[in-house]
Protein backbone atom coordinates (compact mmCIF):
# COMPACT_ATOMS: atom_id res chain seq x y z
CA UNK A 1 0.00 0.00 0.00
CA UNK A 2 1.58 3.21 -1.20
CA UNK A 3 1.78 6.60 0.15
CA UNK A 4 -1.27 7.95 -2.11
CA UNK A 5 -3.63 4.82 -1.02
CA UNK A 6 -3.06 4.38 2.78
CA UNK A 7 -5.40 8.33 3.06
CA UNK A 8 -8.11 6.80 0.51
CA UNK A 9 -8.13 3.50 2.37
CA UNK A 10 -8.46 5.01 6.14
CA UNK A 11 -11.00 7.72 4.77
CA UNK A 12 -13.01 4.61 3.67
CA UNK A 13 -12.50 2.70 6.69
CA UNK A 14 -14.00 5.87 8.23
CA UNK A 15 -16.98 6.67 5.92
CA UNK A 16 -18.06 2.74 6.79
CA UNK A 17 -17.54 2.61 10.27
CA UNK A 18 -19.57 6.07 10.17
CA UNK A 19 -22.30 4.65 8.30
CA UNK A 20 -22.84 1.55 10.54
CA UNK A 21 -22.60 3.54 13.36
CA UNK A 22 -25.55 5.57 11.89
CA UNK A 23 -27.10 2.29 11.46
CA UNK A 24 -26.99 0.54 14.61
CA UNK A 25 -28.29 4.36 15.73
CA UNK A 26 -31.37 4.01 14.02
CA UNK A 27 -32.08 0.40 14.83
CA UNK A 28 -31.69 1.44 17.97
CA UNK A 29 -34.30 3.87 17.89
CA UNK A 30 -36.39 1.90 16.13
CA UNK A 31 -36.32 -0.62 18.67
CA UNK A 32 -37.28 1.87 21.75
CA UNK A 33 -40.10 3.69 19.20
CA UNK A 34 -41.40 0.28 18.51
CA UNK A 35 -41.41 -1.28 22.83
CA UNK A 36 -42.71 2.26 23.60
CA UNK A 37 -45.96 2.31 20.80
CA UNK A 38 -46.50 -1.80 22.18
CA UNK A 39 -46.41 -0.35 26.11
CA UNK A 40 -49.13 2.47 24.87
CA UNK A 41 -51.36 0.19 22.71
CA UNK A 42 -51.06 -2.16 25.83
CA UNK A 43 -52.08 0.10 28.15
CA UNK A 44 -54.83 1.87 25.71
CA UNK A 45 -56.40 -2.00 25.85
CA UNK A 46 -56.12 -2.30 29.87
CA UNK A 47 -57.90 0.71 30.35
CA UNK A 48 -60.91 -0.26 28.19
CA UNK A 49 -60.84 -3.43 29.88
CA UNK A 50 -60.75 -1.43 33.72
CA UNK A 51 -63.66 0.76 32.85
CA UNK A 52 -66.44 -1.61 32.31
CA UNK A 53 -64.30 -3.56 35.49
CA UNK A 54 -65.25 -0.82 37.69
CA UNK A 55 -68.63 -0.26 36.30
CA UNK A 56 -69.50 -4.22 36.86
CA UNK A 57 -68.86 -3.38 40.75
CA UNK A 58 -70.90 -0.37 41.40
CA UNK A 59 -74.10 -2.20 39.69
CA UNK A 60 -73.39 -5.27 41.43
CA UNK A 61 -73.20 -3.64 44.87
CA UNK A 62 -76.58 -1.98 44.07
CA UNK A 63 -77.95 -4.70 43.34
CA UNK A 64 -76.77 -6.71 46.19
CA UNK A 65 -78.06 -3.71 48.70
CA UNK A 66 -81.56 -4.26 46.33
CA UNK A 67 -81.98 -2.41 43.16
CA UNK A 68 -82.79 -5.66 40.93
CA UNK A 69 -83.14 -3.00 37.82
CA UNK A 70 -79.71 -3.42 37.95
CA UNK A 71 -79.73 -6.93 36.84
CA UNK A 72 -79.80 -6.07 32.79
CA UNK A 73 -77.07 -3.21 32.78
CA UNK A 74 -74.74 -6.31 34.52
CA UNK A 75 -75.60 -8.50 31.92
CA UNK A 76 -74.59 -6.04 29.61
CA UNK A 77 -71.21 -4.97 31.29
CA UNK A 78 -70.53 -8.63 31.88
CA UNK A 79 -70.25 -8.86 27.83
CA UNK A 80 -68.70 -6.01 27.49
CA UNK A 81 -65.47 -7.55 30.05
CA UNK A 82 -65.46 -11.12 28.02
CA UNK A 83 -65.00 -9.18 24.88
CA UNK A 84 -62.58 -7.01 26.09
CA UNK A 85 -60.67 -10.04 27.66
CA UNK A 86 -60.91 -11.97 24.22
CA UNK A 87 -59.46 -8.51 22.68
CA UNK A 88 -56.46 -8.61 25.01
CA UNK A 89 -55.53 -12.54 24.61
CA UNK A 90 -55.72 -11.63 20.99
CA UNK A 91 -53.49 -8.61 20.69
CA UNK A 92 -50.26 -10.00 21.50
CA UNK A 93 -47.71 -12.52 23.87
CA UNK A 94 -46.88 -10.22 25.91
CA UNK A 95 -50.03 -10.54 28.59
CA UNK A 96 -49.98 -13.98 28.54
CA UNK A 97 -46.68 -14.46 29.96
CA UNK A 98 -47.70 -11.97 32.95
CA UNK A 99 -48.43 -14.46 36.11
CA UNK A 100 -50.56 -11.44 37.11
CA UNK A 101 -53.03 -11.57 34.16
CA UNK A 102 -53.37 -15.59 35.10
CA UNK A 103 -54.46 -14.33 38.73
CA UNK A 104 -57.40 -11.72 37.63
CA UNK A 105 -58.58 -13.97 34.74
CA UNK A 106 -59.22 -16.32 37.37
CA UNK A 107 -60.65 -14.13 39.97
CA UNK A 108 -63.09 -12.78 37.47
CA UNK A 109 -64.42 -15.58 36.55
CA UNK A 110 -65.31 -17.03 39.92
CA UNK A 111 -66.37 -13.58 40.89
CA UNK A 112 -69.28 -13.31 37.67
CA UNK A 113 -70.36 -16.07 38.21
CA UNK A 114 -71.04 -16.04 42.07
CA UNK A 115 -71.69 -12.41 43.14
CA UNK A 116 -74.82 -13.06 43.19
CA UNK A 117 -74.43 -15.34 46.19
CA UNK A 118 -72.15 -12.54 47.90
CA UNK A 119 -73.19 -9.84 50.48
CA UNK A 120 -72.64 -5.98 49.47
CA UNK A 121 -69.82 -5.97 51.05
CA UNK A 122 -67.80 -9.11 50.17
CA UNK A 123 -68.51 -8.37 46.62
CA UNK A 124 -67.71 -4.87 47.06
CA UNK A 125 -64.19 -6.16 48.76
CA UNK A 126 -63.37 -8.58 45.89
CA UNK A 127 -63.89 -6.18 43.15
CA UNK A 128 -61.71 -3.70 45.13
CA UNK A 129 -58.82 -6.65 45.09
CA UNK A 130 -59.48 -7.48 41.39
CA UNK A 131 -59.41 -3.84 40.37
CA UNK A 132 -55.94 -2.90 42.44
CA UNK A 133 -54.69 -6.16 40.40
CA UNK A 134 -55.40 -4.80 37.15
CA UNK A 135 -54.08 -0.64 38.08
CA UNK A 136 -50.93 -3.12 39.11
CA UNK A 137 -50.87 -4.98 35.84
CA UNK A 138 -51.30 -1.60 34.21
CA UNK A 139 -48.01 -0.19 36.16
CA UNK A 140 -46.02 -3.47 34.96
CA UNK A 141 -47.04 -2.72 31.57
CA UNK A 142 -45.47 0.65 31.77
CA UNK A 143 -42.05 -0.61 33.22
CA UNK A 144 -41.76 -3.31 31.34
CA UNK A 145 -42.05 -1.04 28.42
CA UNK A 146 -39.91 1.55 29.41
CA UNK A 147 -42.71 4.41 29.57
CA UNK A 148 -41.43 5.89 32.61
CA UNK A 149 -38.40 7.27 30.42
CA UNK A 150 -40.98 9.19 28.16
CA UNK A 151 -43.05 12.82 29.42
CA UNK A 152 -46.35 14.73 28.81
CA UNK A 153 -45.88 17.92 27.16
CA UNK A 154 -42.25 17.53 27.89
CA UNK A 155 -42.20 17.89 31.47
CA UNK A 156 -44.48 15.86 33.67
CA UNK A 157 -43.61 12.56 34.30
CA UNK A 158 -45.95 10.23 32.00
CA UNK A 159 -45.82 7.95 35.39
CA UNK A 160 -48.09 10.47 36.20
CA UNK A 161 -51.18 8.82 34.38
CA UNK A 162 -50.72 5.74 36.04
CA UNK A 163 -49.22 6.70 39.54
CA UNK A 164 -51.80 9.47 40.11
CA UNK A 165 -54.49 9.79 37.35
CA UNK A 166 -55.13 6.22 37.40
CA UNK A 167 -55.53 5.79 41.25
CA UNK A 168 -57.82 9.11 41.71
CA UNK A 169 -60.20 7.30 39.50
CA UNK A 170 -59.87 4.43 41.49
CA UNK A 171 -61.17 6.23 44.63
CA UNK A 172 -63.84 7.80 42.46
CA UNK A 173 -64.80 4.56 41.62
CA UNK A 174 -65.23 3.18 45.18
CA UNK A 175 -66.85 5.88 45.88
CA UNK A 176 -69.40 5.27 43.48
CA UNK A 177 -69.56 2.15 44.08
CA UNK A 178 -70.10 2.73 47.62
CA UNK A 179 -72.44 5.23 47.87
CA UNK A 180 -74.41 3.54 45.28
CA UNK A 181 -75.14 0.60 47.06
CA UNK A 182 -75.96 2.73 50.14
CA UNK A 183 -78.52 4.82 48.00
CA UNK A 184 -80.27 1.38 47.13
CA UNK A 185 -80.21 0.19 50.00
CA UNK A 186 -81.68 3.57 51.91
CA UNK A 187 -79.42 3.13 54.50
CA UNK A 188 -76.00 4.57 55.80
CA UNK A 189 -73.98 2.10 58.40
CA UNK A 190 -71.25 3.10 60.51
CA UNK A 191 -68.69 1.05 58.37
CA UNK A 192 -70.19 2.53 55.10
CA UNK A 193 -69.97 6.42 56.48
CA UNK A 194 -66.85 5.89 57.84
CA UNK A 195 -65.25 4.30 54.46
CA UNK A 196 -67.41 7.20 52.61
CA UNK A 197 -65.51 9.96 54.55
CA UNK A 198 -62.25 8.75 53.86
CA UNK A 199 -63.06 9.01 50.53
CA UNK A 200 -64.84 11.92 50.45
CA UNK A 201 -61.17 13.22 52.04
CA UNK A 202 -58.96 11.81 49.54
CA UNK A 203 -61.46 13.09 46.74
CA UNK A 204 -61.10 16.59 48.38
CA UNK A 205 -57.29 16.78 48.45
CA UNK A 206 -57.16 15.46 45.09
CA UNK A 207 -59.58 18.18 44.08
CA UNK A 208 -57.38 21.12 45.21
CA UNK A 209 -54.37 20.11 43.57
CA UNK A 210 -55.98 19.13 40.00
CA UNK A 211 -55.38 21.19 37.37
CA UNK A 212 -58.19 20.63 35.35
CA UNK A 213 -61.45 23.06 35.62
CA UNK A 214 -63.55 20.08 34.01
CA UNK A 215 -62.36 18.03 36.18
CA UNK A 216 -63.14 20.07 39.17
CA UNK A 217 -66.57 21.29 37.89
CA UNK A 218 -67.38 17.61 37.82
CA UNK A 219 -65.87 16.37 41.43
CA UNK A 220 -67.60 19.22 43.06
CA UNK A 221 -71.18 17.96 43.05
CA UNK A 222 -70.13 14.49 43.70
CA UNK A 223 -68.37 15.82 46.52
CA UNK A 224 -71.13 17.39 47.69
CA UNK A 225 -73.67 14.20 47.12
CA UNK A 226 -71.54 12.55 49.36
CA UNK A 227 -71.79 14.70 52.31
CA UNK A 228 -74.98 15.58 52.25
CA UNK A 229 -76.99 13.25 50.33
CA UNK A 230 -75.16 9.88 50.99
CA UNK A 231 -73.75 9.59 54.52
CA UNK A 232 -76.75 10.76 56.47
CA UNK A 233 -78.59 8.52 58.31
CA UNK A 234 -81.28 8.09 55.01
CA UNK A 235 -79.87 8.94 52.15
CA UNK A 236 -82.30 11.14 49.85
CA UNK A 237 -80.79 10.44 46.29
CA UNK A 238 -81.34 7.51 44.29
CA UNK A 239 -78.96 4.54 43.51
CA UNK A 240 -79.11 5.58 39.59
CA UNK A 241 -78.88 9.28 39.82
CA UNK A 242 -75.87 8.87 42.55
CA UNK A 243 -74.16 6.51 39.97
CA UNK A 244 -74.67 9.19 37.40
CA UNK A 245 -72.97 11.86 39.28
CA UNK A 246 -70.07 9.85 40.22
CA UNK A 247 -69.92 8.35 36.69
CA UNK A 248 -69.22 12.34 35.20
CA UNK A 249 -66.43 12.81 37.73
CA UNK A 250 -64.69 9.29 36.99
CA UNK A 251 -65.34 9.17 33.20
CA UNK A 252 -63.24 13.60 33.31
CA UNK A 253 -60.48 11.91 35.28
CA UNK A 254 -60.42 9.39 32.65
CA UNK A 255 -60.94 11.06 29.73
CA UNK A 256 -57.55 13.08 31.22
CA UNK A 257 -55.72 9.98 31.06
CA UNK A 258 -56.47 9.33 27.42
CA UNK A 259 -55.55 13.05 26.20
CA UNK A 260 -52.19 12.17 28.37
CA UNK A 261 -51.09 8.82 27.11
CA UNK A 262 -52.05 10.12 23.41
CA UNK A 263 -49.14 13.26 24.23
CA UNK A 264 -46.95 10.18 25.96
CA UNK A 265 -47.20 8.52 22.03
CA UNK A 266 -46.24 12.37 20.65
CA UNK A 267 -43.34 12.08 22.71
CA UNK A 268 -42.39 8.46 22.28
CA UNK A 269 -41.87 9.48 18.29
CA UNK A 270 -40.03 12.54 19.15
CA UNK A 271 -37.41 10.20 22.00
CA UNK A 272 -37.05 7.79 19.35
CA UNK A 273 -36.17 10.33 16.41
């Protein structure tokens, strides 16, 4: 190798160890773009399989504490979870390798079919256990996907939506539950008002510190039902237009979650780029 081909052949050497650098870059960030758009479908699919979840209990507990008009809108939730479930075995591996999926596949089923045989308050108890199992399935979904790495707007933590966002519906959603079946049931217990207030207090708190007006405009009345239409000795609303109220607050939080995750995927293409 002369003195005029040794440059040419290092400048070469160069150019292709530049090039599959650039390469193994963009694999790279393929890879990431591609884990982070599976964690967001993933978790698009759980939450359409935890809304009708949470739904299923505040009918059931109505129904348990005596509203049998109840019965059909169970039915219809019911369906609503087994096509949901079918959607999720069919979407991909990834769920059905999660020992945690195993668990509240198996706890649903027993828990459809025997409810009926339940009191209020066992049901209310199991559905409580079955939906923390799924908000934790939700949070492994994340991780395992690496969507704690990613932001909303470019500054918030997207483990935000299902640290915080996610759980504040959750208490909505007992609440509902809750206070539905003590509207049916035209009666407040001790255990009932006591659980009620606790949730009235972590409603309140989370109130002050959200910064959404819709959201707010929406927690207020429920707030408000609570104290002075639900834990009183006989409550004066009615088991449907209770779970109305509370269904507007949850279905704001909710809807918050969805404008999130959809910035989380604006993001995800932007890390990835």
């Amino acid at each position: 190798m002369d003195i005029i081909t040794l440059p040419l052949t290092v400048c070469a050497m160069l150019v292709l160890l530049a090039v599959f650098s650039i390469l193994k870059i963009r694999r790279s960030h393929a890879r990431h773009l591609a884990r982070y758009q599976h964690g967001i479908e993933w978790l698009q699919s759980l939450r359409a399989f935890l809304t009708p979840m949470q739904q299923h209990r505040g009918l059931t507990t109505a129904f348990l504490n005596g509203d049998k008009d109840m019965a059909i809108k169970i039915g219809q939730v019911q369906q609503q979870i087994e096509r949901q479930i079918r959607a999720l075995k069919s979407q991909g591996d990834w769920i059905s390798s999660t020992s945690r999926w195993e668990g509240i596949l198996d706890h649903w089923q027993r828990l459809s079919a025997n409810y009926i045989n339940h009191t209020p308050s066992y049901s209310l108890e199991q559905h409580n256990r079955l939906i923390l199992n799924i908000l934790h399935l939700i949070e492994d979904c994340a991780e395992q996907h690496h969507l704690q790495e990613l932001t909303i707007d470019g500054q918030l933590s997207a483990e935000h939506l299902w640290q915080s966002l996610l759980f504040n519906a959750e208490f909505i959603g007992q609440a509902r539950a809750l206070g539905t079946g003590v509207a049916a049931a035209h009666h407040c217990g001790s255990v009932e008002r006591i659980r009620l207030k606790y949730l009235h207090s972590k409603l309140s708190s989370y109130n002050q510190v959200c910064n959404n007006n819709l959201c707010r405009t929406k927690l207020t009345p429920l707030l408000a039902s609570i104290q002075n239409e639900i834990t009183i000795q006989e409550p004066s609303i009615t088991a449907t237009k209770y779970f109305g109220i509370a269904t507007d607050a949850l279905e704001t939080v909710m809807k918050e979650f969805d404008a999130g995750l959809l910035q989380v995927r604006q993001q995800a293409q932007k890390h990835a780029s």
